[in-house]
PDB file of N, CA and C in Angstrom:
ATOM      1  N   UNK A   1       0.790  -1.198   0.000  1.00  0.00           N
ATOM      2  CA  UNK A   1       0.000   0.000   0.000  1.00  0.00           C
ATOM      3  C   UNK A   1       0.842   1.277   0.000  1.00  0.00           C
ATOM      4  N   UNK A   2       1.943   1.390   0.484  1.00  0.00           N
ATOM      5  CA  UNK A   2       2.498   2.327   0.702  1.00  0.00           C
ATOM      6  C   UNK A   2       3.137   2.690  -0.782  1.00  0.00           C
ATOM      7  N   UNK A   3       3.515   1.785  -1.167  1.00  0.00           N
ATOM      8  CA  UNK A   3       3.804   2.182  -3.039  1.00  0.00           C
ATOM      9  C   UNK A   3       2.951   2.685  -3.796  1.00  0.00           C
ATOM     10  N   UNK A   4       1.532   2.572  -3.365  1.00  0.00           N
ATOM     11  CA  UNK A   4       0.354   2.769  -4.488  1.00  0.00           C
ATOM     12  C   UNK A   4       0.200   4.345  -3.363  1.00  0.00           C
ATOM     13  N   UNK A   5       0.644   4.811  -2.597  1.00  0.00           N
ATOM     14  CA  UNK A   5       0.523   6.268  -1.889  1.00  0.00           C
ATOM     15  C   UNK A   5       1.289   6.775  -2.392  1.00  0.00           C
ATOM     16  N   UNK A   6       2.475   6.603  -2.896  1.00  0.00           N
ATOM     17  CA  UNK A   6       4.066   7.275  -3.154  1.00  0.00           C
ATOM     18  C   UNK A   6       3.567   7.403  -5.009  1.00  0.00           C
ATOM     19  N   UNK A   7       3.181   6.247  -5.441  1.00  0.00           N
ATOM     20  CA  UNK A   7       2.627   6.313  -6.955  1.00  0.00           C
ATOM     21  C   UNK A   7       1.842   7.481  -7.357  1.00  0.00           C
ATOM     22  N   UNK A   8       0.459   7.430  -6.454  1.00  0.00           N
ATOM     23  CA  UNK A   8      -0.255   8.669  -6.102  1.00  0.00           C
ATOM     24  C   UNK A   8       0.256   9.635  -6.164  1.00  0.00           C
ATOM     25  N   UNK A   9       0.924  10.189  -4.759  1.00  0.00           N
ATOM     26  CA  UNK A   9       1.584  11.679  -4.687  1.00  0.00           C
ATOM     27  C   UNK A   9       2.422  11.536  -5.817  1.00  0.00           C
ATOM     28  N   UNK A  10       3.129  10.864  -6.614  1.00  0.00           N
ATOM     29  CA  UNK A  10       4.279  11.079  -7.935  1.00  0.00           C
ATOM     30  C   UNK A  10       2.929  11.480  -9.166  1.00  0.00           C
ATOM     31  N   UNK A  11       2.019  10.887  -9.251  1.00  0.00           N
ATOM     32  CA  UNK A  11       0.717  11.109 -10.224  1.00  0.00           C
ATOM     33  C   UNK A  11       0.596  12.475  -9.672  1.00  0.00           C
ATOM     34  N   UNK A  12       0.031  12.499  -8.565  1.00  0.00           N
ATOM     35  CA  UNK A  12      -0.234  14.196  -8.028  1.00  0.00           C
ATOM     36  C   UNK A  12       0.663  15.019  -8.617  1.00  0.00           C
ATOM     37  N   UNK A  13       2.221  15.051  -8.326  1.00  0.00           N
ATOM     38  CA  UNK A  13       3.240  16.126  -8.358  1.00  0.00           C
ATOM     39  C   UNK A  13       3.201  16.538  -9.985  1.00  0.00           C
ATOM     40  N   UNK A  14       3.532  15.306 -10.651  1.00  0.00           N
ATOM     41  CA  UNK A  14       3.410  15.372 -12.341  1.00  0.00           C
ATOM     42  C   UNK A  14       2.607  16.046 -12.582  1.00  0.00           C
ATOM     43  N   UNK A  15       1.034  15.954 -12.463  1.00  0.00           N
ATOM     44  CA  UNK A  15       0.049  16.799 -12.672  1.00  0.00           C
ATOM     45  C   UNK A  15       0.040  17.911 -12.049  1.00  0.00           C
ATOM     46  N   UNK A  16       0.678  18.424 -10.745  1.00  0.00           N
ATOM     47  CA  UNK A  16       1.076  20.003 -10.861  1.00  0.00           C
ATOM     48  C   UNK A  16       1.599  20.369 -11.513  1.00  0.00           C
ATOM     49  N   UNK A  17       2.863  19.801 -11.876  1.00  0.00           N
ATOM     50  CA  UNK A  17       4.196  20.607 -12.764  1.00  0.00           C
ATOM     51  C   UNK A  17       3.033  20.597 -14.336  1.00  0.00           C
ATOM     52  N   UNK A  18       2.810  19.894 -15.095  1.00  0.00           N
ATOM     53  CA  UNK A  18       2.352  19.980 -16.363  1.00  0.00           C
ATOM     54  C   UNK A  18       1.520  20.843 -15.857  1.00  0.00           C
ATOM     55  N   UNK A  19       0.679  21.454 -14.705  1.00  0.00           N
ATOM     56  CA  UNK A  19      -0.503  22.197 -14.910  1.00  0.00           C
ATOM     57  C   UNK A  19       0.151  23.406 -15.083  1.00  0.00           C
ATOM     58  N   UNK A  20       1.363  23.602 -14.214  1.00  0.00           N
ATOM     59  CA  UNK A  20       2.255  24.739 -13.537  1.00  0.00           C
ATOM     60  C   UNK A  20       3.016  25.390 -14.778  1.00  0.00           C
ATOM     61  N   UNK A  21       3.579  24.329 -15.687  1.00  0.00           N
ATOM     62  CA  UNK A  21       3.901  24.583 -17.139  1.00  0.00           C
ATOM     63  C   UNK A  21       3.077  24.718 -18.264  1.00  0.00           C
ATOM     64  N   UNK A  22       1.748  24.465 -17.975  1.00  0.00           N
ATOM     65  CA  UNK A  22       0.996  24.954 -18.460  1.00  0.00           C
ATOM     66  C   UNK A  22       0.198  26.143 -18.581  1.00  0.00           C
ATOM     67  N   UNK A  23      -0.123  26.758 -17.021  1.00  0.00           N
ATOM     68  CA  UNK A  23       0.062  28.147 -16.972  1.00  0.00           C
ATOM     69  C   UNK A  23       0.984  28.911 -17.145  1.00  0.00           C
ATOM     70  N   UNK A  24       2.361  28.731 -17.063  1.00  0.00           N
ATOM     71  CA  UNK A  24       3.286  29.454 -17.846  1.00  0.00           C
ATOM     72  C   UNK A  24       3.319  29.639 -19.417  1.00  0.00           C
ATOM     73  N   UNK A  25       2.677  28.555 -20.258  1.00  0.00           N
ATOM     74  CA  UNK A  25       2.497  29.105 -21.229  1.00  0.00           C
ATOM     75  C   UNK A  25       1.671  30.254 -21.644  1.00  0.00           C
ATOM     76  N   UNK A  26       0.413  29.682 -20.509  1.00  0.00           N
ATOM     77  CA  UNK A  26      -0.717  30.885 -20.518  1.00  0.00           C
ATOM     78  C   UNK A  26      -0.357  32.314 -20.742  1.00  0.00           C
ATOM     79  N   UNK A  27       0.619  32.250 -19.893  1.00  0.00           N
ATOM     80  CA  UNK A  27       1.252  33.215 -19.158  1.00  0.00           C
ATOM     81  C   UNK A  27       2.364  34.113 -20.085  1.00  0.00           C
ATOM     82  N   UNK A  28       3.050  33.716 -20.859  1.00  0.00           N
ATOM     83  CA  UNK A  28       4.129  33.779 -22.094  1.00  0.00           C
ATOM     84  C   UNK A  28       3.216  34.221 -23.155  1.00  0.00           C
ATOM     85  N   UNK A  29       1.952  33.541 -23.839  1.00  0.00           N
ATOM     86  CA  UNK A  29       1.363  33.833 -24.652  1.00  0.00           C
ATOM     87  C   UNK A  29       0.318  35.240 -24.295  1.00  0.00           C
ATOM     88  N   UNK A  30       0.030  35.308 -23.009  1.00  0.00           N
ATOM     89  CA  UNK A  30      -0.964  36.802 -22.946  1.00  0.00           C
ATOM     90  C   UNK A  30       0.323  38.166 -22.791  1.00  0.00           C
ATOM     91  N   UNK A  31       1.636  37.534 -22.335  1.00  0.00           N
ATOM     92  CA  UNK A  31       2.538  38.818 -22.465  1.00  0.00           C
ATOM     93  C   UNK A  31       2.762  39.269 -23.939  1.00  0.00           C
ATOM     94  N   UNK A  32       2.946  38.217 -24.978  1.00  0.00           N
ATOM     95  CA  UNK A  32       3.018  38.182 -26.032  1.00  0.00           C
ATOM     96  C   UNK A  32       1.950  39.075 -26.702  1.00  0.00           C
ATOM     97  N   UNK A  33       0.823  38.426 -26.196  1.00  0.00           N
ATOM     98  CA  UNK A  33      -0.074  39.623 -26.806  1.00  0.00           C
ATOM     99  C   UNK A  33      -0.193  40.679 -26.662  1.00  0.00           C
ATOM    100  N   UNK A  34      -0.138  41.039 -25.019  1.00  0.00           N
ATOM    101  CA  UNK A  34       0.045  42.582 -24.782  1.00  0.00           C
ATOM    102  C   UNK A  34       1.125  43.569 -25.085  1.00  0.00           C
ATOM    103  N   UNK A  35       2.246  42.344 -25.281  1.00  0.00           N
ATOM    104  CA  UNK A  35       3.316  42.956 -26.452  1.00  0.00           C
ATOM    105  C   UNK A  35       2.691  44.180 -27.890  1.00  0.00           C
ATOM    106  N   UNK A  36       1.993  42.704 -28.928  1.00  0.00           N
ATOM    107  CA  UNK A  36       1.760  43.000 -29.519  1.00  0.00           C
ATOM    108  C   UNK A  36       0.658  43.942 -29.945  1.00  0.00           C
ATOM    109  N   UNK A  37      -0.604  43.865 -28.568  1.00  0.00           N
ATOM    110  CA  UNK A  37      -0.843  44.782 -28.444  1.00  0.00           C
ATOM    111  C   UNK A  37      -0.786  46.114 -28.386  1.00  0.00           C
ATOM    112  N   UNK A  38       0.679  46.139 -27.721  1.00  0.00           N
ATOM    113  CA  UNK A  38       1.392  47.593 -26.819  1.00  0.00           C
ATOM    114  C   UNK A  38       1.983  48.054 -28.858  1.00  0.00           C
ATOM    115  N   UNK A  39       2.653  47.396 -29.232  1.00  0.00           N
ATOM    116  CA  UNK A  39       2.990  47.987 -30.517  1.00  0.00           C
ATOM    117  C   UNK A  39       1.910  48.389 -31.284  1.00  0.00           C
ATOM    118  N   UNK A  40       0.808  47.609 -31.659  1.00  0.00           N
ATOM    119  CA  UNK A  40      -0.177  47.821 -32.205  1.00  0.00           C
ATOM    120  C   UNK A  40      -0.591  49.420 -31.413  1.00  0.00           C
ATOM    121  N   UNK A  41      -0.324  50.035 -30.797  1.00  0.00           N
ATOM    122  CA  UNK A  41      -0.931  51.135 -29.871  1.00  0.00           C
ATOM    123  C   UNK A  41       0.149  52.502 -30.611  1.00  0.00           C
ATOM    124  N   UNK A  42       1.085  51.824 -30.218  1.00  0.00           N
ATOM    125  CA  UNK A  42       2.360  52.751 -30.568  1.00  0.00           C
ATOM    126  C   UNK A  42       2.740  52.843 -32.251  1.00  0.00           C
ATOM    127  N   UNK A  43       2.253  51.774 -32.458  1.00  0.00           N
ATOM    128  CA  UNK A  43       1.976  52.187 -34.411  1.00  0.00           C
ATOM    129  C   UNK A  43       0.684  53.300 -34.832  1.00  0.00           C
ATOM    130  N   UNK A  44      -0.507  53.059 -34.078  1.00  0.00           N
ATOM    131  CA  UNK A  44      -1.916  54.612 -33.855  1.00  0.00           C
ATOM    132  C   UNK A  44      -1.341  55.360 -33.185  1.00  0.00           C
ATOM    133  N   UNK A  45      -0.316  55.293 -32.226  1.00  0.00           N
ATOM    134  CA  UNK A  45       0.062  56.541 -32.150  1.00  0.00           C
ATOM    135  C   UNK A  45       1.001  57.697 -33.237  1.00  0.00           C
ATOM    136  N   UNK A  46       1.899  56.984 -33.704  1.00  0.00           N
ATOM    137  CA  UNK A  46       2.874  57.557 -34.950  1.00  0.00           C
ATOM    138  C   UNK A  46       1.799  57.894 -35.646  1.00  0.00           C
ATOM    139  N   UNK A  47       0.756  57.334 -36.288  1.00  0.00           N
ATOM    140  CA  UNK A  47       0.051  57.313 -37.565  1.00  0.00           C
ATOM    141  C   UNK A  47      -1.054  58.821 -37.147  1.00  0.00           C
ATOM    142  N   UNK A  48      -1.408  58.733 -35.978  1.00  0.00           N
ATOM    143  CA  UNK A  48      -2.004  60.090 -35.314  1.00  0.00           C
ATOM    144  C   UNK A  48      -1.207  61.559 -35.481  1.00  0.00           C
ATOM    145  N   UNK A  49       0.240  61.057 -34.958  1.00  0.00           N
ATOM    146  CA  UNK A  49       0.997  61.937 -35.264  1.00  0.00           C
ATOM    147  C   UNK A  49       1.151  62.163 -36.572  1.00  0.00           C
ATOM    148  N   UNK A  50       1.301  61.559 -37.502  1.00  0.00           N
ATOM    149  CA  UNK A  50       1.992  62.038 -39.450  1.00  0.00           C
ATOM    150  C   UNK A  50       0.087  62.674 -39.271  1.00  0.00           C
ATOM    151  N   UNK A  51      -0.405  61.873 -39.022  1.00  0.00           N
ATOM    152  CA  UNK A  51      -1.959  62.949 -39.865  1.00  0.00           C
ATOM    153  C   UNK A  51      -2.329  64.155 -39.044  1.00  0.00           C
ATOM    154  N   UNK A  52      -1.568  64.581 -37.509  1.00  0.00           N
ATOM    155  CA  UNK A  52      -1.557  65.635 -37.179  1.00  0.00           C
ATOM    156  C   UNK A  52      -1.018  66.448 -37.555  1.00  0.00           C
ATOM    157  N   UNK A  53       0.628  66.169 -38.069  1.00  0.00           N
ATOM    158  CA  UNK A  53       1.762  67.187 -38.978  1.00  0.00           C
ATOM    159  C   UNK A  53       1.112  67.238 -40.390  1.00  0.00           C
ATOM    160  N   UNK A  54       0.378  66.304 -41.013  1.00  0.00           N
ATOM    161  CA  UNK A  54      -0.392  66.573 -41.955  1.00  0.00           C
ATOM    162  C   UNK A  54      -1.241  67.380 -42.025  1.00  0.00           C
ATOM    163  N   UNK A  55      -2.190  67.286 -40.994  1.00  0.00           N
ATOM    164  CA  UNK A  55      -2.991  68.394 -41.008  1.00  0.00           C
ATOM    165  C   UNK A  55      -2.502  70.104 -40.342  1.00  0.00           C
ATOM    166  N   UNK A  56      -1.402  69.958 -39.992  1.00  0.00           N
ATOM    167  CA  UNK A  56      -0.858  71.546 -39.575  1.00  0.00           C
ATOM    168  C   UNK A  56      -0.141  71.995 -40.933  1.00  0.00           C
ATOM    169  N   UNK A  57       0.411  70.953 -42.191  1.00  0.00           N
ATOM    170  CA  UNK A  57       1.025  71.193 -43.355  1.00  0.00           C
ATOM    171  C   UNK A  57      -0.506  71.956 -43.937  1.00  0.00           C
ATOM    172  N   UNK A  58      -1.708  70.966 -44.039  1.00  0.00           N
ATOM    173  CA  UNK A  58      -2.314  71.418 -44.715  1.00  0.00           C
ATOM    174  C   UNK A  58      -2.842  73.371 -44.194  1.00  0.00           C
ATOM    175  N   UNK A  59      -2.749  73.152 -43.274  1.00  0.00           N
ATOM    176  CA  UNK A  59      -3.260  74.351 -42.454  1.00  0.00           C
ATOM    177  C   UNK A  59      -2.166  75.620 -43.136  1.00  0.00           C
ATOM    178  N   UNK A  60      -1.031  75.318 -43.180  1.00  0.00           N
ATOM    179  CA  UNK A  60      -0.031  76.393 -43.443  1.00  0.00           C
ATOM    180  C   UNK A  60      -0.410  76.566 -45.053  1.00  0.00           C
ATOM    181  N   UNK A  61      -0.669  75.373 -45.658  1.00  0.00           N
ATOM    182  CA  UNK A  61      -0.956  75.569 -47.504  1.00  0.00           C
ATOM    183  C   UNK A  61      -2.044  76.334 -47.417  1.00  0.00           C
ATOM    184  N   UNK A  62      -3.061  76.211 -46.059  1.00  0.00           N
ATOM    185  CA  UNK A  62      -4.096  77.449 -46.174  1.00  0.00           C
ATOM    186  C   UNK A  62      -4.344  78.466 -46.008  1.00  0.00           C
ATOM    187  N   UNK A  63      -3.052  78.838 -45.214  1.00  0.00           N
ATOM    188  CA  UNK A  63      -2.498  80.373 -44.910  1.00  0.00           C
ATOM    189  C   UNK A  63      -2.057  80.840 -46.032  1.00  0.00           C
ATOM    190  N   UNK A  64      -1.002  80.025 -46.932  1.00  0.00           N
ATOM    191  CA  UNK A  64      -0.282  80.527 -47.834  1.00  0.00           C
ATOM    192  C   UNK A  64      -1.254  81.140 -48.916  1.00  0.00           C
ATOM    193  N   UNK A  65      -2.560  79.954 -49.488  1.00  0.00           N
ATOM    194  CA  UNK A  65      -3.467  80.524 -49.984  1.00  0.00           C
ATOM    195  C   UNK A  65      -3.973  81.630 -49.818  1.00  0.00           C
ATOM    196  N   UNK A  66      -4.586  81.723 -48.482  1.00  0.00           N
ATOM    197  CA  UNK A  66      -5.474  83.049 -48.432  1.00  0.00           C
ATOM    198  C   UNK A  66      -4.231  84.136 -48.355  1.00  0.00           C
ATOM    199  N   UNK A  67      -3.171  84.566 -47.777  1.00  0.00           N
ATOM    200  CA  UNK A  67      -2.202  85.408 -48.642  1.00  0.00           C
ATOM    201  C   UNK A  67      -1.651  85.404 -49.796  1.00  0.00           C
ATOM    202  N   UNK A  68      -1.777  84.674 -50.751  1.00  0.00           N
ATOM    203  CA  UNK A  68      -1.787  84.230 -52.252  1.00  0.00           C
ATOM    204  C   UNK A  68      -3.141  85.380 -52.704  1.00  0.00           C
ATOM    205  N   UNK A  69      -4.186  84.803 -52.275  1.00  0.00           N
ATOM    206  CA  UNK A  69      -5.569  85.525 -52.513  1.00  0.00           C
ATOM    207  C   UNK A  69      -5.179  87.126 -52.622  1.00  0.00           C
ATOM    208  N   UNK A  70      -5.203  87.239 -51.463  1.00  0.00           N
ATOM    209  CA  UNK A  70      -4.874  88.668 -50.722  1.00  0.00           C
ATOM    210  C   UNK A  70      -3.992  89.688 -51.579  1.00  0.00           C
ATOM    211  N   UNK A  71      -2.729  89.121 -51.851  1.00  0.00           N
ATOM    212  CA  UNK A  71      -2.080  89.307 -53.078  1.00  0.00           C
ATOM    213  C   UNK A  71      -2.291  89.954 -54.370  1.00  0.00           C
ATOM    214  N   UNK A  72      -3.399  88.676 -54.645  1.00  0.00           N
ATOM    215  CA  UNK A  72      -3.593  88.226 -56.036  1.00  0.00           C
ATOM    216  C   UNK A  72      -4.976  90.083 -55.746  1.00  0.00           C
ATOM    217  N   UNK A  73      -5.531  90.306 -54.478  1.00  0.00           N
ATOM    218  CA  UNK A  73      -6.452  90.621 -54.683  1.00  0.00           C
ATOM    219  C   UNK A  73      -5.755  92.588 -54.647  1.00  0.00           C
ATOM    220  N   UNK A  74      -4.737  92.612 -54.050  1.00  0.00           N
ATOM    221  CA  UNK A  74      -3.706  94.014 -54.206  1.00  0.00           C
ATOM    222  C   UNK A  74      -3.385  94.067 -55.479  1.00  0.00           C
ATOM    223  N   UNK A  75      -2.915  93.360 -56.263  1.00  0.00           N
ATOM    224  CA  UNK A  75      -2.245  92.899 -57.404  1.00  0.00           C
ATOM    225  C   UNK A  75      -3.527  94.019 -58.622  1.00  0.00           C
ATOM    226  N   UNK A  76      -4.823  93.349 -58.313  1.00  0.00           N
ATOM    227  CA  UNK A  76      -6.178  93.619 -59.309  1.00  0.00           C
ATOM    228  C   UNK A  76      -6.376  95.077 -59.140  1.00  0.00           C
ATOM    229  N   UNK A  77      -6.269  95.415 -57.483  1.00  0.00           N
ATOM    230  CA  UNK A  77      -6.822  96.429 -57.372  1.00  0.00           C
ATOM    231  C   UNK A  77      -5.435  97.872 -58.130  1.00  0.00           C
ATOM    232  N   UNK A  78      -4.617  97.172 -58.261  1.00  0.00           N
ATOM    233  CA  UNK A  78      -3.041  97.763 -58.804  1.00  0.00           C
ATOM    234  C   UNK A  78      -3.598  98.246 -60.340  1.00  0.00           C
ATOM    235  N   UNK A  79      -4.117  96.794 -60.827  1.00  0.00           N
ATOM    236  CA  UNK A  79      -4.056  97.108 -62.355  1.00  0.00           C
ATOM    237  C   UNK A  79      -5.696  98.152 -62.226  1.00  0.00           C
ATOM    238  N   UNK A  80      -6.703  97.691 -61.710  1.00  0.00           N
ATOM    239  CA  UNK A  80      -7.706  99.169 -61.873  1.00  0.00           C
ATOM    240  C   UNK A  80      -7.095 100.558 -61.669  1.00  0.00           C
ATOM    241  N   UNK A  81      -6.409 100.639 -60.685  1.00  0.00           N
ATOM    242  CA  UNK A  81      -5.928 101.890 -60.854  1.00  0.00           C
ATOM    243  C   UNK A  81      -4.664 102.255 -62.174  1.00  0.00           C
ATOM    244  N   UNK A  82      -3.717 101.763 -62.281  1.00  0.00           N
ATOM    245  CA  UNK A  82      -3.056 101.741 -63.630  1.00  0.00           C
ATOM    246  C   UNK A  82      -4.520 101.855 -64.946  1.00  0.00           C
ATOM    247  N   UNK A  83      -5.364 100.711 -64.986  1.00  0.00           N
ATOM    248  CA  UNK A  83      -6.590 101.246 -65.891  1.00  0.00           C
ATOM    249  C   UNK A  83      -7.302 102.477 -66.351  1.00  0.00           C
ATOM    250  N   UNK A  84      -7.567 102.800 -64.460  1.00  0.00           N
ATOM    251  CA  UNK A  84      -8.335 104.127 -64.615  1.00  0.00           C
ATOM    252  C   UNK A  84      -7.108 104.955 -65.331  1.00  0.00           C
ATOM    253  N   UNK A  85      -5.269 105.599 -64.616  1.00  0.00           N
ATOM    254  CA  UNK A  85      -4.868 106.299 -65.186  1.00  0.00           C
ATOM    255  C   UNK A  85      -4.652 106.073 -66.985  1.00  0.00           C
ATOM    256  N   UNK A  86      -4.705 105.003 -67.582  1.00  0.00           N
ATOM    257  CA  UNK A  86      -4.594 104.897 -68.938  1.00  0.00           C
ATOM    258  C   UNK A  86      -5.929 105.496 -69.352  1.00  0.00           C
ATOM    259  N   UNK A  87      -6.967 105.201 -68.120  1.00  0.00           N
ATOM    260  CA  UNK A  87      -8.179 106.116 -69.136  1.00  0.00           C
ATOM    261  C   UNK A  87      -8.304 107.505 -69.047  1.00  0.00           C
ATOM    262  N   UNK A  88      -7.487 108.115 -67.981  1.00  0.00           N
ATOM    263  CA  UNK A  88      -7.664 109.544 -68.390  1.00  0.00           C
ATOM    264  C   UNK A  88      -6.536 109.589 -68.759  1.00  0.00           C
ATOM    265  N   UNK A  89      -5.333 109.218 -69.352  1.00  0.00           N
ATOM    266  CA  UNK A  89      -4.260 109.720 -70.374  1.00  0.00           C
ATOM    267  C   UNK A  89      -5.442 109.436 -71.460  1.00  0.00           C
ATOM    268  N   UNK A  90      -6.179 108.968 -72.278  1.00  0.00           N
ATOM    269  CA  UNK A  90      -6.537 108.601 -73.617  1.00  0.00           C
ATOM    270  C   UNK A  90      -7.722 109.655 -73.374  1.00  0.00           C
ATOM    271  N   UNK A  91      -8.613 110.249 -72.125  1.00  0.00           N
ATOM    272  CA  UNK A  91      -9.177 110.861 -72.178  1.00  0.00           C
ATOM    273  C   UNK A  91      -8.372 112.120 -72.202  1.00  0.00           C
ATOM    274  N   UNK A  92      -7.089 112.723 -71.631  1.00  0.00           N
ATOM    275  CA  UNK A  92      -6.640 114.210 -71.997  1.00  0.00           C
ATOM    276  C   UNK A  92      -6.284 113.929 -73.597  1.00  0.00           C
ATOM    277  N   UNK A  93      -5.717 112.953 -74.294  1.00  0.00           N
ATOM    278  CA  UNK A  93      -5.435 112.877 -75.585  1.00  0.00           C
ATOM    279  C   UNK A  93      -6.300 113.206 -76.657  1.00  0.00           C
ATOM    280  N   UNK A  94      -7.590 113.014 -76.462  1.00  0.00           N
ATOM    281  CA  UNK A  94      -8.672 113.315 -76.967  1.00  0.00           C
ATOM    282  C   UNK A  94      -8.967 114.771 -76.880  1.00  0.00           C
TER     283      UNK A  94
END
């Protein structure tokens, strides 16, 4: 009897360790994920960032525009006046 107790507790111990190495895999594979998780996080973060510098690029192409405009809109009011004086030179010529 005492062999079939010692058999036992050796059946017992085995079946801790495989359980014990078995939660360590558990254990290996959810770090793994939260690994890959944690990168997966830190890749939306970069990608947040380029479409934030993206969108402050676009923001400056929209400054540049509306002073482009602005410009473009000194520029017009330049040639009406150059206009008007060509029309009274052709009007004293007359």
């Amino acid at each position: 009897m005492p062999a079939a107790g010692y058999a036992y507790a050796f059946v017992d111990l085995a079946s801790t360790f495989v359980d014990s190495v078995i939660a360590f895999i558990d254990s290996a594979i959810a770090f793994i994920d939260s690994a890959i998780a944690f990168i997966d996080s830190a890749i939306a973060f970069i990608d947040s960032a380029i479409a934030f510098v993206d969108s402050a690029i676009a923001f400056v192409d929209l400054a540049i525009a509306f002073v482009d405009l602005a410009i473009a809109f000194v520029d017009s009011a330049f040639a009406f006046v150059d206009l008007a004086g060509y029309a009274n030179a052709f009007a004293d010529c007359t």
